[in-house]
Protein backbone atom coordinates (compact mmCIF):
# COMPACT_ATOMS: atom_id res chain seq x y z
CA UNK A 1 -38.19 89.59 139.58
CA UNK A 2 -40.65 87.44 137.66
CA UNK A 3 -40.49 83.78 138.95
CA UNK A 4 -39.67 81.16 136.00
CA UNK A 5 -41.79 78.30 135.35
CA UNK A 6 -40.61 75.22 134.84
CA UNK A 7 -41.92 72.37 133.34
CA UNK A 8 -41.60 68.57 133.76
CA UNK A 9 -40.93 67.23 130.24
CA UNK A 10 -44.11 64.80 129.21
CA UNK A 11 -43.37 61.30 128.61
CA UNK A 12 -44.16 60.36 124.76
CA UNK A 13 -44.51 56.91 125.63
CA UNK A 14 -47.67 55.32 127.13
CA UNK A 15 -47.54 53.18 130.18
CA UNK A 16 -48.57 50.29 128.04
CA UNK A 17 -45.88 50.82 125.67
CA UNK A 18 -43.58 50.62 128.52
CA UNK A 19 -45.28 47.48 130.13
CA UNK A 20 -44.86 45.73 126.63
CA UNK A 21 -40.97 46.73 126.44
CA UNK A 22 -40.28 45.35 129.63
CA UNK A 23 -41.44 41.76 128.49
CA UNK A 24 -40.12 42.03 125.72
CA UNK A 25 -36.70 42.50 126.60
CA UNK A 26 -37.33 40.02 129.52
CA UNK A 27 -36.75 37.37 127.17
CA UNK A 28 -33.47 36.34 126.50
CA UNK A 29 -31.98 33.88 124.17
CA UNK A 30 -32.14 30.91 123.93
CA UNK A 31 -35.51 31.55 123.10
CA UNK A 32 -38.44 28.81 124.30
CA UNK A 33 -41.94 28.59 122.77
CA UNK A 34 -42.82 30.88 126.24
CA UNK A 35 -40.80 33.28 125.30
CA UNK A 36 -42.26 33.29 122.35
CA UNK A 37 -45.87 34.02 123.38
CA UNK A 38 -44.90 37.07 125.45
CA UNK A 39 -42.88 38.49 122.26
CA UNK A 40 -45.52 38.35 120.17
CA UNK A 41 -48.03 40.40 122.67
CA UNK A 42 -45.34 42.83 123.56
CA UNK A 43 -44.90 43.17 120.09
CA UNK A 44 -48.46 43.79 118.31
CA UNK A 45 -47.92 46.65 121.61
CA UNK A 46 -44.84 48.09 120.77
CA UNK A 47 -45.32 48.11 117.19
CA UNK A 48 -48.44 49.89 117.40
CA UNK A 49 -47.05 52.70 119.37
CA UNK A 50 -43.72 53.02 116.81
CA UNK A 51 -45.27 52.69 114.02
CA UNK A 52 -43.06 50.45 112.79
CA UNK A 53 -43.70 47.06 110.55
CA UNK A 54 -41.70 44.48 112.85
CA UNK A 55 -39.10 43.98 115.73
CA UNK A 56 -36.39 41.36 115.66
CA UNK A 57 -35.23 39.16 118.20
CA UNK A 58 -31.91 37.55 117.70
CA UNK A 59 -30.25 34.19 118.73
CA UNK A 60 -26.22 34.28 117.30
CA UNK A 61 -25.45 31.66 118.64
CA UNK A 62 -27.54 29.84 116.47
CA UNK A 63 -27.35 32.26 113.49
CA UNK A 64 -31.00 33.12 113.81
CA UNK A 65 -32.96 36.68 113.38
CA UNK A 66 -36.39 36.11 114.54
CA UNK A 67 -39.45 38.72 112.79
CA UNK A 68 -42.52 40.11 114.83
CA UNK A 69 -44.38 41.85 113.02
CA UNK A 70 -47.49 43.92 114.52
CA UNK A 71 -50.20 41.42 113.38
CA UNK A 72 -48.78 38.53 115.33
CA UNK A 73 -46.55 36.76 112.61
CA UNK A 74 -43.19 35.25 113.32
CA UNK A 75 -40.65 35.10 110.42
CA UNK A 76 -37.43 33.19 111.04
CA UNK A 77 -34.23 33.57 109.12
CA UNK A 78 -31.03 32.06 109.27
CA UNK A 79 -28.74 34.90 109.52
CA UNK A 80 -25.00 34.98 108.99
CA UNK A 81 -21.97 37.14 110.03
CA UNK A 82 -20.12 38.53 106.96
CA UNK A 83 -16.78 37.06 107.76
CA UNK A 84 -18.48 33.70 107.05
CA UNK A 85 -19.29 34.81 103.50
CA UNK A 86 -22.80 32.71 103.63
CA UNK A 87 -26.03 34.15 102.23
CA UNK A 88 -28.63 34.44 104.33
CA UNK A 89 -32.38 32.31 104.24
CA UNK A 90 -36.01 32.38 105.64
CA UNK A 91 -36.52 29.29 107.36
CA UNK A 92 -40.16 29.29 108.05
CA UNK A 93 -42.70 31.03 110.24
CA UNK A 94 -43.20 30.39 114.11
CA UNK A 95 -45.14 27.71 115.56
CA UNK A 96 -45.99 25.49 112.11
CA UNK A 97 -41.83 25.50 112.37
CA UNK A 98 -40.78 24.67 116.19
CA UNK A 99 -37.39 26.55 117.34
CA UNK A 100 -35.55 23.27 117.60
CA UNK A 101 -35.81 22.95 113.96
CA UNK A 102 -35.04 25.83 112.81
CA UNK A 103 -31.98 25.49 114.87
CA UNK A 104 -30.75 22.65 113.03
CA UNK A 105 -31.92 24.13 109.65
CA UNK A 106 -29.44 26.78 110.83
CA UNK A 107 -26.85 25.12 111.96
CA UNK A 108 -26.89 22.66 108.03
CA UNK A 109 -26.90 25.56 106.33
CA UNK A 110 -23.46 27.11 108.31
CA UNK A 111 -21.94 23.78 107.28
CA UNK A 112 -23.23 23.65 103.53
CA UNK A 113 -24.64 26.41 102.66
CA UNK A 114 -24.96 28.62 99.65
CA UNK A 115 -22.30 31.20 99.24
CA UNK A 116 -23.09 35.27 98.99
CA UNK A 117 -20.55 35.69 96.09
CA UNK A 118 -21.62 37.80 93.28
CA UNK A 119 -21.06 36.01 89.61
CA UNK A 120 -18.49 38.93 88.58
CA UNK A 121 -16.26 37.63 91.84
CA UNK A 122 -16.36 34.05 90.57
CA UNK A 123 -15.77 34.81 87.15
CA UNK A 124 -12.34 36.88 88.47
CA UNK A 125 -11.60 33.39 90.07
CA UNK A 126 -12.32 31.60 87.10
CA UNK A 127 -10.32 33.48 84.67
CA UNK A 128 -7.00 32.83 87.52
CA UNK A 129 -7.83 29.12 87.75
CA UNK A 130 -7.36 29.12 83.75
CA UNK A 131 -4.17 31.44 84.18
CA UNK A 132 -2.73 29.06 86.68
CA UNK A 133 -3.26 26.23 83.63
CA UNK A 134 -1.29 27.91 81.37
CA UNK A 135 1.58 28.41 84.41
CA UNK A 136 1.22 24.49 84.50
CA UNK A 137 1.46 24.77 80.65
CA UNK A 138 -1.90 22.97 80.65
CA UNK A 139 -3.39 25.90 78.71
CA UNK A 140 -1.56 27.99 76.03
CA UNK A 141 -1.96 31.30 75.85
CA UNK A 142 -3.81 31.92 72.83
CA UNK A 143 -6.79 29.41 73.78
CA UNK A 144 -6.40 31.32 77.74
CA UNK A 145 -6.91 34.95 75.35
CA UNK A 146 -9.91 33.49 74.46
CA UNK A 147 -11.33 32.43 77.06
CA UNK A 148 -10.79 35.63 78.78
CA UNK A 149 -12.94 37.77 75.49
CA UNK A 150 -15.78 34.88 76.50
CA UNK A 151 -15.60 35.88 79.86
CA UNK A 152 -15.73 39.47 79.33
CA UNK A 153 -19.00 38.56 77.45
CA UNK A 154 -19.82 37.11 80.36
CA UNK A 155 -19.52 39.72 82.74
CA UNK A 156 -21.53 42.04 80.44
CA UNK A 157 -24.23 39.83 80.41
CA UNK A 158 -25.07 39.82 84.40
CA UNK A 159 -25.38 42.58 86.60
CA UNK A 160 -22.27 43.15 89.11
CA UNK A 161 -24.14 42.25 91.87
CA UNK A 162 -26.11 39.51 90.61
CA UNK A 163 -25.26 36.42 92.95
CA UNK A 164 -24.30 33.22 91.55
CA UNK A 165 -26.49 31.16 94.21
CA UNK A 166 -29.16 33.18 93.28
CA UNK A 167 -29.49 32.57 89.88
CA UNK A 168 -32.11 30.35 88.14
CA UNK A 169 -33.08 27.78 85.35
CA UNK A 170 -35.28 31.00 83.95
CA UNK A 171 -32.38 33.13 84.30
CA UNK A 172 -29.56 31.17 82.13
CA UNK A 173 -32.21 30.56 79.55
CA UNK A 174 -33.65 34.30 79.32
CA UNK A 175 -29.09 34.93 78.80
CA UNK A 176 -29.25 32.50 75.95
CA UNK A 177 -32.49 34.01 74.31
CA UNK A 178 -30.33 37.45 74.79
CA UNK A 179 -27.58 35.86 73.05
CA UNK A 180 -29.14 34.43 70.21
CA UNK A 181 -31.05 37.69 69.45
CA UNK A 182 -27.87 39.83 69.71
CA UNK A 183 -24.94 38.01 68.86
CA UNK A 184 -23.80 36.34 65.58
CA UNK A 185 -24.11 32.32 65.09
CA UNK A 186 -21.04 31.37 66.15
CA UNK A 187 -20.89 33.55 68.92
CA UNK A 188 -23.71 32.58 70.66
CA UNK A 189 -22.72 28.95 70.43
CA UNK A 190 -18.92 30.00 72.19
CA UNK A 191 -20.37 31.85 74.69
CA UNK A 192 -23.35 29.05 75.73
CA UNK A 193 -20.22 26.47 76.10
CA UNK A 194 -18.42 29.00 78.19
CA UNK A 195 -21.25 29.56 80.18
CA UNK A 196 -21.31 25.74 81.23
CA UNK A 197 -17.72 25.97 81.42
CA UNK A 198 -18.00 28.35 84.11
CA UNK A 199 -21.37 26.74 86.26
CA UNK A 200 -19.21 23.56 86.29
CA UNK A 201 -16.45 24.95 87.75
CA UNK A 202 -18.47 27.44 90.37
CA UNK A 203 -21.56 25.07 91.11
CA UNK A 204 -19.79 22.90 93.41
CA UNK A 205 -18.17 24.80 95.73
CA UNK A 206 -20.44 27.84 95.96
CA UNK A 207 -23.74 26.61 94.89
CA UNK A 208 -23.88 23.53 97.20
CA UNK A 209 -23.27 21.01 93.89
CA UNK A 210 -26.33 22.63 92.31
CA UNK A 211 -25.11 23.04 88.74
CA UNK A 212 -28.38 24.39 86.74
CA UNK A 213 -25.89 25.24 83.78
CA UNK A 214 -26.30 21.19 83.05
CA UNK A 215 -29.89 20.97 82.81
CA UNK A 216 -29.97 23.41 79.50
CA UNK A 217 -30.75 21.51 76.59
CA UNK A 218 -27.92 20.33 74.76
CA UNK A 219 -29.78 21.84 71.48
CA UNK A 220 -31.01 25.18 72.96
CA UNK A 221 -28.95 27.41 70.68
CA UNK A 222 -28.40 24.88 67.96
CA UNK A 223 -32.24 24.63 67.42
CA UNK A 224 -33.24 28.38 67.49
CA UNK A 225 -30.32 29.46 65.21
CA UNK A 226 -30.32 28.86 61.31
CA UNK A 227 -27.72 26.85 59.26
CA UNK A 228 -26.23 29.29 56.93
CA UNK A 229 -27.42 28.85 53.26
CA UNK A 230 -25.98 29.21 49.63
CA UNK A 231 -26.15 32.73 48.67
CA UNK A 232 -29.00 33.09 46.29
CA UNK A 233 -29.35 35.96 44.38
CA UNK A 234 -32.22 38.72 43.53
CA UNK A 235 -31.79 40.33 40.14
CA UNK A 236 -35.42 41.96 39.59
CA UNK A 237 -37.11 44.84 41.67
CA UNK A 238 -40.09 42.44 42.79
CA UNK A 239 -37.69 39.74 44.27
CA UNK A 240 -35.77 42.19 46.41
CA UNK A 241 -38.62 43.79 47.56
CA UNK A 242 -39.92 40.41 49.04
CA UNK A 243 -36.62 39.83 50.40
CA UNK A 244 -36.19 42.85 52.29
CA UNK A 245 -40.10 42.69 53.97
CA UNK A 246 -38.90 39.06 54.84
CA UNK A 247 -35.41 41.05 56.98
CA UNK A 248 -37.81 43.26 58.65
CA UNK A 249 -40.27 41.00 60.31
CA UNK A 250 -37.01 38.97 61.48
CA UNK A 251 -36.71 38.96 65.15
CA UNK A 252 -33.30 37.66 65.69
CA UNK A 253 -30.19 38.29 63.47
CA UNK A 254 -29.65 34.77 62.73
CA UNK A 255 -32.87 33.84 61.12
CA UNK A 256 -33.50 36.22 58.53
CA UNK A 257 -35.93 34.72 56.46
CA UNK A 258 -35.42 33.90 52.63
CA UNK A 259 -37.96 34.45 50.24
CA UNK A 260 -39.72 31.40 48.75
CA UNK A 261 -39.59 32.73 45.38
């Protein structure tokens, strides 16, 4: 009977590989600038040989995910649980920002910082803080019907997962240059009041106070959108000719250009 060979399987990982694991997950949290140092050699090492781009180290009690990546660099982030409904944020890189600080960056931004709700959530709680007006009959229900088409507008306008902390001076005014080119007069004038409507009520308790809504110029729409003029009419060929080159080149709906005749 033929004997069978057997064979040992080969280790895939290299004794230096191995060497750099075991510092690395020597050091436990809380984490000291040591600690550091050896995570940041075992890392460049470990990285290499995964061919990964970075390794985290984590500190929960002090919300905080900690990024090697295999150059050397340390990214910190304060990082929250999902029951606490807080968005996360990079904090700085390792050593210009010293662990202690980035503890109590942490530790602020558990006590004040910026929600992780989308705008479509806080517009569903807007529309029920106006319902529970007209329960209070502070609202009637005609004025809470309209609200709710503005709202609607609303929500077409952002993306469902666009988050309201997120969101950014060059944002709102990019909306209102969307509105003005797409929407009658009026319109765009109901829905940039509802639109500050809405920041004033969500800015303070999920945007840490930050309402950007109130910077927009008062005039923003108001100056970009034409007063509507006396009808004037075009009897001959020529004149309506001019008119209608002066619709084309129009960019936006409400300034259609008049002719000069």
């Amino acid at each position: 009977m033929a004997a069978i060979a057997t064979q040992k399987q080969k280790n895939t990982y290299s004794d230096e590989y191995l060497e750099a694991l075991k510092y690395w997950e020597s050091c436990k949290p809380p984490y000291t600038s040591s600690h550091m140092k050896i995570c940041v050699v075992a890392a460049k090492s470990i990285l290499k040989h995964s061919g990964k781009p970075r390794r985290s180290k984590y500190e929960k009690e002090y919300n905080l995910r900690l990024d090697f990546n295999k150059v050397g660099k340390v990214t910190i982030y304060a990082e929250f649980p999902k029951h606490m409904g807080l968005k996360g944020k990079r904090l700085g890189e390792w050593p210009e920002l010293t662990l202690s600080l980035t503890r109590e960056k942490a530790q602020e931004l558990a006590k004040n910082g910026l929600k992780a709700e989308s705008i479509h959530q806080l517009l569903d709680l807007y529309e029920k803080d106006l319902w529970g007006k007209v329960q209070r009959t502070k609202l009637s229900q005609n004025s809470y019907k309209t609200y709710c088409c503005r709202i609607k507008q609303l929500e077409e306008t952002f993306e469902p997962r666009e988050i309201f902390s997120d969101v950014i001076y060059s944002r709102l005014i990019e909306v209102l240059d969307y509105w003005i080119q797409t929407k009658s007069n009026n319109q765009s004038f109901e829905l940039f009041a509802e639109l500050r409507r809405f920041w004033k009520y969500a800015a303070p308790l999920y945007c840490n106070r930050k309402n950007i809504a109130a910077s927009l110029p008062n005039d923003y729409v108001s100056s970009r959108v034409r007063k509507p003029q006396p009808t004037r009419l075009f009897t001959d060929l020529e004149s309506i000719a001019t008119l209608w080159l002066n619709v084309a080149f129009c960019s936006s709906i409400h300034q259609k250009m008049q002719s000069d005749l």
